[in-house]
Protein backbone atom coordinates (compact mmCIF):
# COMPACT_ATOMS: atom_id res chain seq x y z
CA UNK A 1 -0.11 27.28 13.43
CA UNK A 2 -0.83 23.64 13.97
CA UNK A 3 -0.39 21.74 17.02
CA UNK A 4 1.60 18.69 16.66
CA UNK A 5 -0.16 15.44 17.11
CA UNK A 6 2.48 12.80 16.33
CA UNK A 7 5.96 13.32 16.30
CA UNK A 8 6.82 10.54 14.24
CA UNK A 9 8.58 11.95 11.09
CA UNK A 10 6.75 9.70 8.08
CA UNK A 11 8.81 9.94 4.69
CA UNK A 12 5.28 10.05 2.78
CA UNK A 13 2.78 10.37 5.61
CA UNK A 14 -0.56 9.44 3.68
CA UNK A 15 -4.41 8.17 4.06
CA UNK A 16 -5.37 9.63 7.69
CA UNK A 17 -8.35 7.55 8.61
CA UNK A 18 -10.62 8.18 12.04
CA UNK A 19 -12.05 4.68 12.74
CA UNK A 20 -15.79 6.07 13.97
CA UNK A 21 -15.65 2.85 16.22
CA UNK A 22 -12.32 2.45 17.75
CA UNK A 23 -12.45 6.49 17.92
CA UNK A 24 -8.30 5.98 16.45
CA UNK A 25 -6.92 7.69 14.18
CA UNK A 26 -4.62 5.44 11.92
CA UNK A 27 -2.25 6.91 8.83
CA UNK A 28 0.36 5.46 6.77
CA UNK A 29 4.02 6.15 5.76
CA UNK A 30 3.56 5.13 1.89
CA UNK A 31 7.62 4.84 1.22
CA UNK A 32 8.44 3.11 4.70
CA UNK A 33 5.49 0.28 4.48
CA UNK A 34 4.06 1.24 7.91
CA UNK A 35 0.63 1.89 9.24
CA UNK A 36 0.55 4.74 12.70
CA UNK A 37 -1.51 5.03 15.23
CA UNK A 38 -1.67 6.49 18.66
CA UNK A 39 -3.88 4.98 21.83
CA UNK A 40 -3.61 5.48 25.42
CA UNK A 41 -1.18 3.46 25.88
CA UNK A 42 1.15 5.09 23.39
CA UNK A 43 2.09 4.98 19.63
CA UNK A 44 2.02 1.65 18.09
CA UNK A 45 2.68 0.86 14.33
CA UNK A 46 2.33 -1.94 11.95
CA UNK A 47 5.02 -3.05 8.66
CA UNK A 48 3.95 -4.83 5.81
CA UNK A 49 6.06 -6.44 2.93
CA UNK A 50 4.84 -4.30 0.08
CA UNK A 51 4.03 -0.31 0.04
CA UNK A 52 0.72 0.51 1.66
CA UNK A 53 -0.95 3.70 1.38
CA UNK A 54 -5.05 4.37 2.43
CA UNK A 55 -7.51 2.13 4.07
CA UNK A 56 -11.28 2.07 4.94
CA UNK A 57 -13.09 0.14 7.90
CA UNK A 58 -14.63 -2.86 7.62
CA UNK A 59 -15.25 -3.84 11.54
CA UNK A 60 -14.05 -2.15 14.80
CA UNK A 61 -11.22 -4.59 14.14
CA UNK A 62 -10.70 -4.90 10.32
CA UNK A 63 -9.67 -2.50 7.95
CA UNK A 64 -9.36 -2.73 4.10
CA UNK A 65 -5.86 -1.96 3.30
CA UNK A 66 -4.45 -0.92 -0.42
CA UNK A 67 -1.07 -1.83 -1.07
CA UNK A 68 0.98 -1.63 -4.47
CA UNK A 69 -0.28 -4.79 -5.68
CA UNK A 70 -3.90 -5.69 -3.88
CA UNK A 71 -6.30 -5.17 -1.41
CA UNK A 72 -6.43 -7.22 1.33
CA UNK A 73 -7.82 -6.67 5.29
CA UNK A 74 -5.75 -6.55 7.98
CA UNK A 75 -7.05 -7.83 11.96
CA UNK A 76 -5.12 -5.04 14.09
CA UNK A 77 -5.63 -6.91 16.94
CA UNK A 78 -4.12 -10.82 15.10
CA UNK A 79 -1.94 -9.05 12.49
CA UNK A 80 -4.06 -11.63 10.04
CA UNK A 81 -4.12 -10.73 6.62
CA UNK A 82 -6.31 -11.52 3.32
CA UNK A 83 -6.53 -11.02 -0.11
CA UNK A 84 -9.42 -9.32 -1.69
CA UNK A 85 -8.18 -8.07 -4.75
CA UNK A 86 -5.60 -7.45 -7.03
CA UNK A 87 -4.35 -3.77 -7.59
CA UNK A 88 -2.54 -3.68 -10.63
CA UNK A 89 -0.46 -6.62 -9.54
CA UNK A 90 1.28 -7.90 -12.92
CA UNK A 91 2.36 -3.87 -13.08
CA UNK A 92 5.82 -3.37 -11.17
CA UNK A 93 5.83 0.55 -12.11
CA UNK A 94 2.92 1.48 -9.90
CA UNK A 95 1.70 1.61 -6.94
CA UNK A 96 -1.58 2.52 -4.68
CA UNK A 97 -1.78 6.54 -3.46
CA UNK A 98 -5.01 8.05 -2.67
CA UNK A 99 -8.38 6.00 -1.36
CA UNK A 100 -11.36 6.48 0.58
CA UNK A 101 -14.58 4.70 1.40
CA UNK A 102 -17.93 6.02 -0.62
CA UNK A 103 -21.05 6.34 1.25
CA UNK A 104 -22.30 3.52 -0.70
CA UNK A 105 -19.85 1.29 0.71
CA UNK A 106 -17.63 1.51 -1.97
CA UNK A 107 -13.73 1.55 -1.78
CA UNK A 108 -12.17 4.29 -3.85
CA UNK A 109 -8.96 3.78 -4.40
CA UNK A 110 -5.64 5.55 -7.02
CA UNK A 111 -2.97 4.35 -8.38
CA UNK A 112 0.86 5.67 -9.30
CA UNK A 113 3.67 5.29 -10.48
CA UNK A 114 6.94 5.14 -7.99
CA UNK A 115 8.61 7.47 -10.36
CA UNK A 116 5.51 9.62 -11.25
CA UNK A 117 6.08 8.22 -14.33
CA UNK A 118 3.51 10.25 -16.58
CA UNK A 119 -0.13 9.12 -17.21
CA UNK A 120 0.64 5.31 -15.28
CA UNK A 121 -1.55 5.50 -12.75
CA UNK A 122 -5.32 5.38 -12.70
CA UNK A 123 -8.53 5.34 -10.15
CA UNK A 124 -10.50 2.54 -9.24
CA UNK A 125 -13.33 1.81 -7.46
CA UNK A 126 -13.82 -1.65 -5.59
CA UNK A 127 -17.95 -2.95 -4.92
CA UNK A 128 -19.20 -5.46 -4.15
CA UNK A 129 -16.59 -7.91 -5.39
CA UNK A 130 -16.28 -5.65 -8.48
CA UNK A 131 -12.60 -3.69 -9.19
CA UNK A 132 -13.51 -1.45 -11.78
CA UNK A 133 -11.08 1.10 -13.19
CA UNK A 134 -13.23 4.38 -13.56
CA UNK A 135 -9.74 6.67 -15.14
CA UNK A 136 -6.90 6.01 -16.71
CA UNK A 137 -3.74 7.92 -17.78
CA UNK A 138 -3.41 9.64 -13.86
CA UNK A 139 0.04 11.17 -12.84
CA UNK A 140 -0.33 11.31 -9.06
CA UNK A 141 -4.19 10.41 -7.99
CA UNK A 142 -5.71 12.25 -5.33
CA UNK A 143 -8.25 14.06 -3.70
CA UNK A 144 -10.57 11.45 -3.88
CA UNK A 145 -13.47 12.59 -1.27
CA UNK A 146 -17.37 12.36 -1.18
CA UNK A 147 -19.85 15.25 -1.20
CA UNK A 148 -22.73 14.61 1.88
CA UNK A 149 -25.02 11.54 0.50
CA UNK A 150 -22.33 9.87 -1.99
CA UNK A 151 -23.76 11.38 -5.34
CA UNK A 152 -21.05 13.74 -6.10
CA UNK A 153 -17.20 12.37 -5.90
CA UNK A 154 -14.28 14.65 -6.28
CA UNK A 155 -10.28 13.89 -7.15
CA UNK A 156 -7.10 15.12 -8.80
CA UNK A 157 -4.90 14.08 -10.88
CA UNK A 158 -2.23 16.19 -8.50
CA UNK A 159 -0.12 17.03 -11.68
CA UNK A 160 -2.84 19.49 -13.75
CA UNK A 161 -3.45 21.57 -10.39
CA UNK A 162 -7.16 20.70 -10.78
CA UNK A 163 -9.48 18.88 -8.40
CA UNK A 164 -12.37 17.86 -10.68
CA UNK A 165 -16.12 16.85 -9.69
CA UNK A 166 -18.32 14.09 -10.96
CA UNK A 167 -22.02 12.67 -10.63
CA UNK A 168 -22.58 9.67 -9.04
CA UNK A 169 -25.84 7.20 -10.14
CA UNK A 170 -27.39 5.46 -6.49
CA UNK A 171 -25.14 3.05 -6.46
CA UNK A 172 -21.93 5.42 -6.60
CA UNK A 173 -20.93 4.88 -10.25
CA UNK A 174 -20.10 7.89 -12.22
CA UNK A 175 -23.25 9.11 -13.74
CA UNK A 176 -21.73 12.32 -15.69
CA UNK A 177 -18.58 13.53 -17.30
CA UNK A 178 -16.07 15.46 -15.05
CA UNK A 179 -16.13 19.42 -14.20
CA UNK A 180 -13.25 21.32 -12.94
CA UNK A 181 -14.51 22.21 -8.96
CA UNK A 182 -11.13 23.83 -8.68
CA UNK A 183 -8.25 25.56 -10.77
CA UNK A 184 -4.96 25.95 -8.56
CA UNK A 185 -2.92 26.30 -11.65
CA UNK A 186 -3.14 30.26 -11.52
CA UNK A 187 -1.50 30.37 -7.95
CA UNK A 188 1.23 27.39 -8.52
CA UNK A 189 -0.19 25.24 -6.26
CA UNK A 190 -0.98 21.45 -5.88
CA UNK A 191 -3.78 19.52 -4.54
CA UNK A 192 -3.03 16.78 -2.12
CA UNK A 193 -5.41 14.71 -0.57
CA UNK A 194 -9.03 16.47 0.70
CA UNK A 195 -12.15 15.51 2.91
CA UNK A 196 -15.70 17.21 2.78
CA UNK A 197 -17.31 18.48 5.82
CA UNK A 198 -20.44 18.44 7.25
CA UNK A 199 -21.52 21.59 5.56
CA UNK A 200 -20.14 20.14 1.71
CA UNK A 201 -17.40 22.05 1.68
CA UNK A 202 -13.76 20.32 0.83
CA UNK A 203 -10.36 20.73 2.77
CA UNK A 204 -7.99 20.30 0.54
CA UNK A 205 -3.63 19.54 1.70
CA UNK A 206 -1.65 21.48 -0.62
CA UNK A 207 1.84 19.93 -1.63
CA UNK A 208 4.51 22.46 -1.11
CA UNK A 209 2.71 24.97 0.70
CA UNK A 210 2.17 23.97 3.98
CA UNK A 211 -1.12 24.23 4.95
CA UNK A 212 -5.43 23.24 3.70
CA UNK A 213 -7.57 24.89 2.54
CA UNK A 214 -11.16 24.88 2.95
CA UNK A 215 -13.39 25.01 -0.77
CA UNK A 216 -17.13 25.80 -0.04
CA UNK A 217 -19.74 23.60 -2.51
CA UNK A 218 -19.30 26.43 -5.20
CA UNK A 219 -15.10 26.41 -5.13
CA UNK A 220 -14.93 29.38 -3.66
CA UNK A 221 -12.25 29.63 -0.47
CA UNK A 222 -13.14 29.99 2.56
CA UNK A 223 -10.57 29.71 5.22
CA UNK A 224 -6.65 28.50 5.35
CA UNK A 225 -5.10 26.18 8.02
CA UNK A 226 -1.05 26.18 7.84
CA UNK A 227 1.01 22.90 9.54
CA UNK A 228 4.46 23.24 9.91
CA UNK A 229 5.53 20.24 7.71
CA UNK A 230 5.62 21.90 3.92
CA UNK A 231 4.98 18.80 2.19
CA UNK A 232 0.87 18.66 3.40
CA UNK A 233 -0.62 15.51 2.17
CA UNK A 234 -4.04 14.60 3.44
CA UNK A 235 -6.23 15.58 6.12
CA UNK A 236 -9.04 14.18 8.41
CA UNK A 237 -11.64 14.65 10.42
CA UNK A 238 -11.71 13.01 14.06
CA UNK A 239 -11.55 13.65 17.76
CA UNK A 240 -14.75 14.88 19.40
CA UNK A 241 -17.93 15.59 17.78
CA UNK A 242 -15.72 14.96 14.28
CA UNK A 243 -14.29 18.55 15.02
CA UNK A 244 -10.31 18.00 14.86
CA UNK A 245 -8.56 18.19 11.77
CA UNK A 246 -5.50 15.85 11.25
CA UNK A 247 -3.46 16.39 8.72
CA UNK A 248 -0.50 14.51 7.61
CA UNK A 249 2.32 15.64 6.00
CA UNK A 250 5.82 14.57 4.38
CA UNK A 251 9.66 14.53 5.12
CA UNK A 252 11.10 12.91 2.23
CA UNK A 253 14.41 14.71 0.91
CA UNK A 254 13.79 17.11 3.86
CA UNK A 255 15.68 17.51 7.17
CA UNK A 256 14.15 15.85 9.96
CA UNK A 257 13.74 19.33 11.96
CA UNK A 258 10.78 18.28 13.82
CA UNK A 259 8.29 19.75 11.81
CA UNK A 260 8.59 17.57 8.31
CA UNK A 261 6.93 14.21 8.00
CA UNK A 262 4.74 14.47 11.45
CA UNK A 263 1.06 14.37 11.49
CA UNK A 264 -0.51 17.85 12.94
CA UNK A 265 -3.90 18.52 14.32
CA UNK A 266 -6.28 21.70 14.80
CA UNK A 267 -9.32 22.70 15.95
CA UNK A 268 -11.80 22.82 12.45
CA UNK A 269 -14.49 24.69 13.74
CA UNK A 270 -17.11 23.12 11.44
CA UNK A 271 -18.09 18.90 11.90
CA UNK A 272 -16.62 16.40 10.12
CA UNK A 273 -18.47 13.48 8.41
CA UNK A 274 -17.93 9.95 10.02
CA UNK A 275 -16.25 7.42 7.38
CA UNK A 276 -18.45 4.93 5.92
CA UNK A 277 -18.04 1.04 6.56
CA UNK A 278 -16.78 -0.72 3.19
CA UNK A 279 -19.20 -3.21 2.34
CA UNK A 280 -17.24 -6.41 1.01
């Protein structure tokens, strides 16, 4: 079992990010507004006005921060803020989920509805000033992730149990229609929010079950990490030599019995990839 890394319980612990520079690992709490971390010094933590839910690196100082109606970066060391974008602002029903930083530079990011209302969300990318919505119709959006070298992207809409695949041109833009990578449906389970490795292969957080599980480039399993918090959400690789999974997890309708809503981490045994810098 998983070792605990931070014992704050998050309602929807979300978007674990390990800045390469700052060698930090930051997460949100999607329901509560706030953005974690943990230094030397302790844990520290960050509220915003709106919902907040993934982020990618701009500086050692800056990140890119998606919220339920924009992007904007955030100083961590000023608490300075500024728009970039709007994110579905004129929509009140939905809000951001899922995002993560292409190898290109790009800024993935997915959309939701606060209700999962049905088919309200949809998945973006953001490039180079450009917001472009690349699917519509999306439940819950997740799973967005990057093969090694940015030209294959994966993500889930988390509601059909699928995590698809598709082909990305130099730039990063889809290139190709979708493929199912892979089919939970058959064992009741839900994909959450993954990360490739190294090696290609994806770690996917299962909602409900507790644990990730590790795809190889062909979809085939390979090996299962459990966390104690049911409700897994999204891991991440970080720590030494990329070689610590984090994985963040959710307490929301749950007792608070320690072990829901905390973020966990375990030895991975396999590298992690370091998360590109956004390019604004």
């Amino acid at each position: 079992m998983s070792e605990v890394y931070d014992s704050r319980a998050c309602r929807l612990g979300e978007g674990p990010l390990w800045h390469p520079l700052r060698r930090q690992l930051f997460w949100f709490d999607i329901l509560e507004a706030r953005l974690l971390t943990q230094t030397d010094d302790g844990p520290h933590e960050w509220t915003f006005p709106e919902l907040v839910s993934a982020a990618g690196w701009l500086s050692e100082g800056v990140l890119l921060i998606a919220s339920e109606t924009q992007l904007f970066t955030f100083d961590l060391d000023t608490g300075v803020r500024e728009h970039i974008a709007p994110l579905e602002a004129d929509n009140p029903v939905t809000r951001s989920n899922d995002g993560r930083a292409d190898p290109m530079g790009g800024f993935w990011i997915g959309t939701m509805g606060k209700k999962e209302e049905k088919g309200a969300g949809a998945i973006y990318r953001y490039y180079k000033g450009e917001l472009r919505q690349l699917y519509g119709g999306i439940t819950v959006s997740n799973s967005i992730c990057f093969a090694p070298g940015g030209r294959l992207v994966y993500w889930s809409d988390t509601v059909t149990q699928k995590i698809m695949k598709t082909p990305l041109d130099a730039d990063g833009w889809p290139a190709g229609e979708a493929e199912v990578f892979v089919d939970l449906s058959a064992e009741g389970l839900y994909p959450d929010g993954s990360v490739v490795d190294s090696e290609g292969a994806l770690w996917n957080a299962q909602w409900g079950a507790g644990r990730v599980v590790r795809y190889l480039p062909d979809g085939s399993p390979d090996r299962v990490i459990e966390v104690g918090g049911e409700k897994s959400t999204c891991p991440a690789f970080g720590g030494e030599g990329l070689r610590t999974l984090y994985v963040t997890t959710a307490c929301g309708g749950m007792t608070k019995d320690g072990k829901q809503g905390v973020t966990y981490m375990d030895p991975a045994g396999v590298a992690g990839l370091p998360e590109p810098q956004v390019i604004l």
